[in-house]
PDB file of N, CA and C in Angstrom:
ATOM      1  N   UNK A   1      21.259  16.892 -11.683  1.00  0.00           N
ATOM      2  CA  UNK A   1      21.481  17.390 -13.030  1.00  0.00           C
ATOM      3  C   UNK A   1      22.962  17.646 -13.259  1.00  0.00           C
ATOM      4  N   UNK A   2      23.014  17.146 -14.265  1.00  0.00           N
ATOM      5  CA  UNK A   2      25.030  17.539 -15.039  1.00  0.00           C
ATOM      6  C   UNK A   2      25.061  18.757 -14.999  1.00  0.00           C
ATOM      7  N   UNK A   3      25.743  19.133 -16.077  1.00  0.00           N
ATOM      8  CA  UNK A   3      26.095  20.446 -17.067  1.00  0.00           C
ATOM      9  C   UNK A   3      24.864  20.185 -18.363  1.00  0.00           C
ATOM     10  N   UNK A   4      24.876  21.763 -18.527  1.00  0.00           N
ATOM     11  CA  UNK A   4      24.029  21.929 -19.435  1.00  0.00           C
ATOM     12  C   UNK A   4      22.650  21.206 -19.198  1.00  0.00           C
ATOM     13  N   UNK A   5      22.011  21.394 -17.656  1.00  0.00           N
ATOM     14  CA  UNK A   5      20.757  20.710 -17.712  1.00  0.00           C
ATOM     15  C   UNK A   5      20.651  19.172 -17.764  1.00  0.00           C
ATOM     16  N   UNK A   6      21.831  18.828 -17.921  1.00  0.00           N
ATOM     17  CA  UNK A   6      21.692  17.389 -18.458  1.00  0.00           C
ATOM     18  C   UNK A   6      21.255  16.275 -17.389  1.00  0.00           C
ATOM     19  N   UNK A   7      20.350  15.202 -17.513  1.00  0.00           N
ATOM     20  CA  UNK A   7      19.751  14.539 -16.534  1.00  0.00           C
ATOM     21  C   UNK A   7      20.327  13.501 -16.617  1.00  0.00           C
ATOM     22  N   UNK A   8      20.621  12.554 -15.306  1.00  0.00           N
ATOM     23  CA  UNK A   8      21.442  11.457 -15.512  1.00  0.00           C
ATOM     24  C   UNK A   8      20.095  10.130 -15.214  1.00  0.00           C
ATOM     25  N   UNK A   9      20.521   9.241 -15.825  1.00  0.00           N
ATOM     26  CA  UNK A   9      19.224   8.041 -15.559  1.00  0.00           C
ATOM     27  C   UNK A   9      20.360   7.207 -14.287  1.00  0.00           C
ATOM     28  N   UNK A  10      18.950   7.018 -13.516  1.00  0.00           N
ATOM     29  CA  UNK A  10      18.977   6.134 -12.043  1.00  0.00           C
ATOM     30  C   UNK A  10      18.182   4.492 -12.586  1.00  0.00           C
ATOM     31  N   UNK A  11      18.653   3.835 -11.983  1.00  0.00           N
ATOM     32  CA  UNK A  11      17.906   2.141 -11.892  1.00  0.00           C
ATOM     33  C   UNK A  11      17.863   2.071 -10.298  1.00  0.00           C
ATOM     34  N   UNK A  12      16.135   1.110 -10.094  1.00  0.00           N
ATOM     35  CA  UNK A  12      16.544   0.786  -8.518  1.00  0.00           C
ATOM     36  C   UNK A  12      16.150  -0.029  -9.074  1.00  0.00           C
ATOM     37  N   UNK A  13      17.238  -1.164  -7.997  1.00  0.00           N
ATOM     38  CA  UNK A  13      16.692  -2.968  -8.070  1.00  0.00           C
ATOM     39  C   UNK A  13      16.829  -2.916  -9.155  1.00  0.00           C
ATOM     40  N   UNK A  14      17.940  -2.347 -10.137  1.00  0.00           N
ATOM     41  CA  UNK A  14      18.378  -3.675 -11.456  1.00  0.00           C
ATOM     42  C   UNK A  14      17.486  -3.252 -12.693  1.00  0.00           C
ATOM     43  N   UNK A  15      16.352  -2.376 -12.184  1.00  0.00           N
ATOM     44  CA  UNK A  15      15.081  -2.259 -13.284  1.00  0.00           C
ATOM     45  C   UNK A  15      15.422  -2.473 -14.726  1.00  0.00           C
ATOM     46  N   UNK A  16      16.861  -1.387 -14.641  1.00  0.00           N
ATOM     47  CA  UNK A  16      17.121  -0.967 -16.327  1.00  0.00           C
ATOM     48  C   UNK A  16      17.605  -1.760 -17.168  1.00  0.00           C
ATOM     49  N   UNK A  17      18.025  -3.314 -16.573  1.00  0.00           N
ATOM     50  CA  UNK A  17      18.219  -4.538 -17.257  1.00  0.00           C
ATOM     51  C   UNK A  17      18.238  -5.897 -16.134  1.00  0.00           C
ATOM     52  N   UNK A  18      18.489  -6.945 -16.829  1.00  0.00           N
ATOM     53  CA  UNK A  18      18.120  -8.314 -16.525  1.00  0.00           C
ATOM     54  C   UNK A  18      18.946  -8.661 -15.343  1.00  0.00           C
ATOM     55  N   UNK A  19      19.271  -7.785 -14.013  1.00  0.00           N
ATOM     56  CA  UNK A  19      20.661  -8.404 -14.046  1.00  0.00           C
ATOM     57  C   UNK A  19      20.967  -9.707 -13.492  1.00  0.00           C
ATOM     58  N   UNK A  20      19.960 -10.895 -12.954  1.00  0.00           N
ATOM     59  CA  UNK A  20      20.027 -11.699 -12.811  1.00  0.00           C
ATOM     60  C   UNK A  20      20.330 -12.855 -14.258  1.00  0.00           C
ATOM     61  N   UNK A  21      19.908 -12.508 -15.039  1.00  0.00           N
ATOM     62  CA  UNK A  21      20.074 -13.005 -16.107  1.00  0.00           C
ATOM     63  C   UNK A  21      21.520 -12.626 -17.110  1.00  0.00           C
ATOM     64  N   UNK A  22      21.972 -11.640 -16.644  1.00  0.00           N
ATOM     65  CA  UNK A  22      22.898 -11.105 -16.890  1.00  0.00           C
ATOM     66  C   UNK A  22      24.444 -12.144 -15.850  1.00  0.00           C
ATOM     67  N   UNK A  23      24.161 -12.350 -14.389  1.00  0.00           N
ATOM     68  CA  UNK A  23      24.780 -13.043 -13.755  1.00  0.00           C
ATOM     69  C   UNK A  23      24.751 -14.272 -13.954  1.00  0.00           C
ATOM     70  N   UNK A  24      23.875 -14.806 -13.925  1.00  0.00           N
ATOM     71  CA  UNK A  24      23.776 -16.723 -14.585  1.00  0.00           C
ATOM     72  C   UNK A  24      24.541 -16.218 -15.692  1.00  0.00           C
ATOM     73  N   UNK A  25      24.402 -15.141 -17.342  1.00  0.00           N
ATOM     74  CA  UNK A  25      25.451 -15.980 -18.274  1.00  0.00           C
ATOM     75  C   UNK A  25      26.601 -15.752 -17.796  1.00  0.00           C
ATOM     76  N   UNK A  26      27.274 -15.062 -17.149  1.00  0.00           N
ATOM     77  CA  UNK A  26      28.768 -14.373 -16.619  1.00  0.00           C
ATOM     78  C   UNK A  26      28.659 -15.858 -15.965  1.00  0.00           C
ATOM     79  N   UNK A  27      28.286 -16.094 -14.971  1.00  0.00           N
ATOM     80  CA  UNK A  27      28.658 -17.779 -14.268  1.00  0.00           C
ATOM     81  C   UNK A  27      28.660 -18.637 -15.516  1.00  0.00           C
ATOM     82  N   UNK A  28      28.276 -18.967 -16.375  1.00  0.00           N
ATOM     83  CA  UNK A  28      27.842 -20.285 -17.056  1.00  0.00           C
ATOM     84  C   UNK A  28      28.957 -20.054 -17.989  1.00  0.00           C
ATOM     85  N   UNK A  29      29.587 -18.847 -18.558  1.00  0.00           N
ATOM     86  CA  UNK A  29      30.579 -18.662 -19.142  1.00  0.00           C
ATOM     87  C   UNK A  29      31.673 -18.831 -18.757  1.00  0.00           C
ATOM     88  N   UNK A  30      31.927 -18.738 -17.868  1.00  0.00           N
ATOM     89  CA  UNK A  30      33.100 -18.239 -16.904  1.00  0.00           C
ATOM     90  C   UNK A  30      33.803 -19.636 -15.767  1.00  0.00           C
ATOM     91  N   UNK A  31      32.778 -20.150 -15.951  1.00  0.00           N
ATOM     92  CA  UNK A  31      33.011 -21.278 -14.863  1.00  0.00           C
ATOM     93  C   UNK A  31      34.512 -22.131 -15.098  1.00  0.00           C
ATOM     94  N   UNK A  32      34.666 -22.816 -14.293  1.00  0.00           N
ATOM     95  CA  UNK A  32      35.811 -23.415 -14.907  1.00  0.00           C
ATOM     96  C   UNK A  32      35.665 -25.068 -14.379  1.00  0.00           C
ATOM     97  N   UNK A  33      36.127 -25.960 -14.811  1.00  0.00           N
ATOM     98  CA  UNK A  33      35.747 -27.420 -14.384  1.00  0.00           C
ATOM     99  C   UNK A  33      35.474 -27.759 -12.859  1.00  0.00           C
ATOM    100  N   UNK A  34      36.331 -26.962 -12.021  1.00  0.00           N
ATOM    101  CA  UNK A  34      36.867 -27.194 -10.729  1.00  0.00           C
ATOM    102  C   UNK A  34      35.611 -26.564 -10.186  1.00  0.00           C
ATOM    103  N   UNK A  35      34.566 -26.138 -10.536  1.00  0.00           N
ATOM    104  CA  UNK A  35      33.577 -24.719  -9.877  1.00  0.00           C
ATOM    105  C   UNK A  35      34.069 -23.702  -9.762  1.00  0.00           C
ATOM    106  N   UNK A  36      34.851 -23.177 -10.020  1.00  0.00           N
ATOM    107  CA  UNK A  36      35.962 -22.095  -9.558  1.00  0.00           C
ATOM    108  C   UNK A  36      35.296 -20.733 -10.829  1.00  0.00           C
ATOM    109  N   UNK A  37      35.132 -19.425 -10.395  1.00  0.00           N
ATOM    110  CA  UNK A  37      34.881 -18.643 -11.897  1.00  0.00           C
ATOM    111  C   UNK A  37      35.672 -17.719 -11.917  1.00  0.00           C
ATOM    112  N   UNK A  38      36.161 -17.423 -13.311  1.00  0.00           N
ATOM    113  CA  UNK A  38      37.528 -16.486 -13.493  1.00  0.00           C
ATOM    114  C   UNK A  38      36.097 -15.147 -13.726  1.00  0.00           C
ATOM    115  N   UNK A  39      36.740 -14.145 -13.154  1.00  0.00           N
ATOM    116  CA  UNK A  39      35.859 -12.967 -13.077  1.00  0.00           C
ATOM    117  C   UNK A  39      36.714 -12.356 -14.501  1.00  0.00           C
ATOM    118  N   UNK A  40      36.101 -11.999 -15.637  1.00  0.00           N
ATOM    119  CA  UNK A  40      36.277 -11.113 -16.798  1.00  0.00           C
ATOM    120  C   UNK A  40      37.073 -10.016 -16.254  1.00  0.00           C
ATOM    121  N   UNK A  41      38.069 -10.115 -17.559  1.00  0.00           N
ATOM    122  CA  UNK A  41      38.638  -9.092 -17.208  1.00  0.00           C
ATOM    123  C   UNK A  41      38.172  -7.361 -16.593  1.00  0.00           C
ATOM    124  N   UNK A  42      36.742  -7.447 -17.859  1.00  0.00           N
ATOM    125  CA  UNK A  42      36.115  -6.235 -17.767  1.00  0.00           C
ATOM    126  C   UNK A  42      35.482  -5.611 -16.542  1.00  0.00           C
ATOM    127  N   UNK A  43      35.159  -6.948 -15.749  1.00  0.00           N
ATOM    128  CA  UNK A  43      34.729  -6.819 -13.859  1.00  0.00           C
ATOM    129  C   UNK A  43      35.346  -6.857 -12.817  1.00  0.00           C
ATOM    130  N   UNK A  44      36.691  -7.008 -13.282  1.00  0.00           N
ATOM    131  CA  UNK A  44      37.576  -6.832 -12.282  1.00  0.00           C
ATOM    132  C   UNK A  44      37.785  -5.428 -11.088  1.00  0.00           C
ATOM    133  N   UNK A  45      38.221  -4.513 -11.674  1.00  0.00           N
ATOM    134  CA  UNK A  45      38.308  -3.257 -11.177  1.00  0.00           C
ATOM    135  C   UNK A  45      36.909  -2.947 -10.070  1.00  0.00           C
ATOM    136  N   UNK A  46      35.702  -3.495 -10.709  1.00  0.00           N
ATOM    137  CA  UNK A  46      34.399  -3.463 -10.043  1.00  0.00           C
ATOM    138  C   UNK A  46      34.821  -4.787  -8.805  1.00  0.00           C
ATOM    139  N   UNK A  47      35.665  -5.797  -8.511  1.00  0.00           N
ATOM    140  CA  UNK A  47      35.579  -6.755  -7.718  1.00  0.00           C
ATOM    141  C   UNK A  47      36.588  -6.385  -7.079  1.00  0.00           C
ATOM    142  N   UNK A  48      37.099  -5.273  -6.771  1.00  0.00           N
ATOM    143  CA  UNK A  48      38.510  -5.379  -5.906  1.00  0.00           C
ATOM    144  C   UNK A  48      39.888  -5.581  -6.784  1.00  0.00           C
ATOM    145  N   UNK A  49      39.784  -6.138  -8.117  1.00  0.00           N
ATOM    146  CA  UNK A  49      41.122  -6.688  -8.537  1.00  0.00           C
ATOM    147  C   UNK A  49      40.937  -8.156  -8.448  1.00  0.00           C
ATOM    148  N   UNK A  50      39.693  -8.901  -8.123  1.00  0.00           N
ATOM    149  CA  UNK A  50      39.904 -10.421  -7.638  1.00  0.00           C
ATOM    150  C   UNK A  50      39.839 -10.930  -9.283  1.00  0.00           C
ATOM    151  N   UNK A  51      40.498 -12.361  -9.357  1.00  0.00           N
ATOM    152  CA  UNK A  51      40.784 -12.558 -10.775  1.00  0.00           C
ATOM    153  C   UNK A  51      39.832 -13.921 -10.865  1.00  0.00           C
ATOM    154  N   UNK A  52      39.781 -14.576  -9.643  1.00  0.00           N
ATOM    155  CA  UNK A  52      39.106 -15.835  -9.378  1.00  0.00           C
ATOM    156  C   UNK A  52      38.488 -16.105  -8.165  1.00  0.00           C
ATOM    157  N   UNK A  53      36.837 -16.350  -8.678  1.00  0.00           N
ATOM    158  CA  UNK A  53      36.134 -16.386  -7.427  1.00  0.00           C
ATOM    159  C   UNK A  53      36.261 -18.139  -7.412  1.00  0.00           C
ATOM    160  N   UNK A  54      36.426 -18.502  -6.225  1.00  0.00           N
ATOM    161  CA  UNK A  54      37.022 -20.401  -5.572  1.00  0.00           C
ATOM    162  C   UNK A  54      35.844 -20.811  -5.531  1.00  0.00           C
ATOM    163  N   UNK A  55      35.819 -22.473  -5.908  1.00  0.00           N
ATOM    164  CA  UNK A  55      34.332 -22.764  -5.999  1.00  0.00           C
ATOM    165  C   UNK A  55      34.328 -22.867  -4.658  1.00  0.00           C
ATOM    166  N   UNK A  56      32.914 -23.457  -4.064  1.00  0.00           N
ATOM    167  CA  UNK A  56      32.382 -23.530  -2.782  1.00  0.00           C
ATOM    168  C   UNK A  56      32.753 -24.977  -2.006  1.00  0.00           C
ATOM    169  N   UNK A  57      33.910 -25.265  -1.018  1.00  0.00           N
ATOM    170  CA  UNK A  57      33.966 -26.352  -0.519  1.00  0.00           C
ATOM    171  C   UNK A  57      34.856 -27.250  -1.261  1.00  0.00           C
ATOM    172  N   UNK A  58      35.617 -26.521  -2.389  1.00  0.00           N
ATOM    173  CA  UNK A  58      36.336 -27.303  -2.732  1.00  0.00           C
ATOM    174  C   UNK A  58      37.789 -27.310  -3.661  1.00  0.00           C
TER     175      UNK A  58
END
């Protein structure tokens, strides 16, 4: 509990939204010709600071 009683909401496993569906559009958006995906600005801070995840093998 917060202040003032206040209750905070928990998710296990993603419940409280899609997040697989949420990850396919972030990939499908994001992609770049090479396979390579520029991580949004807005997810950065959540990834370390990484700006570009390298495609696979290439």
């Amino acid at each position: 509990k917060g202040e003032n009683g206040t209750q905070f909401v928990h998710t296990l496993n993603g419940s409280g939204l899609a997040v697989g569906r949420t990850l396919i559009a972030v990939l499908e958006n994001y992609q770049q010709a090479d396979g390579s995906v520029v991580v949004p600005d807005a997810l950065r801070p959540y990834m370390g600071g990484l700006e570009v995840i390298p495609a696979n093998g290439g």
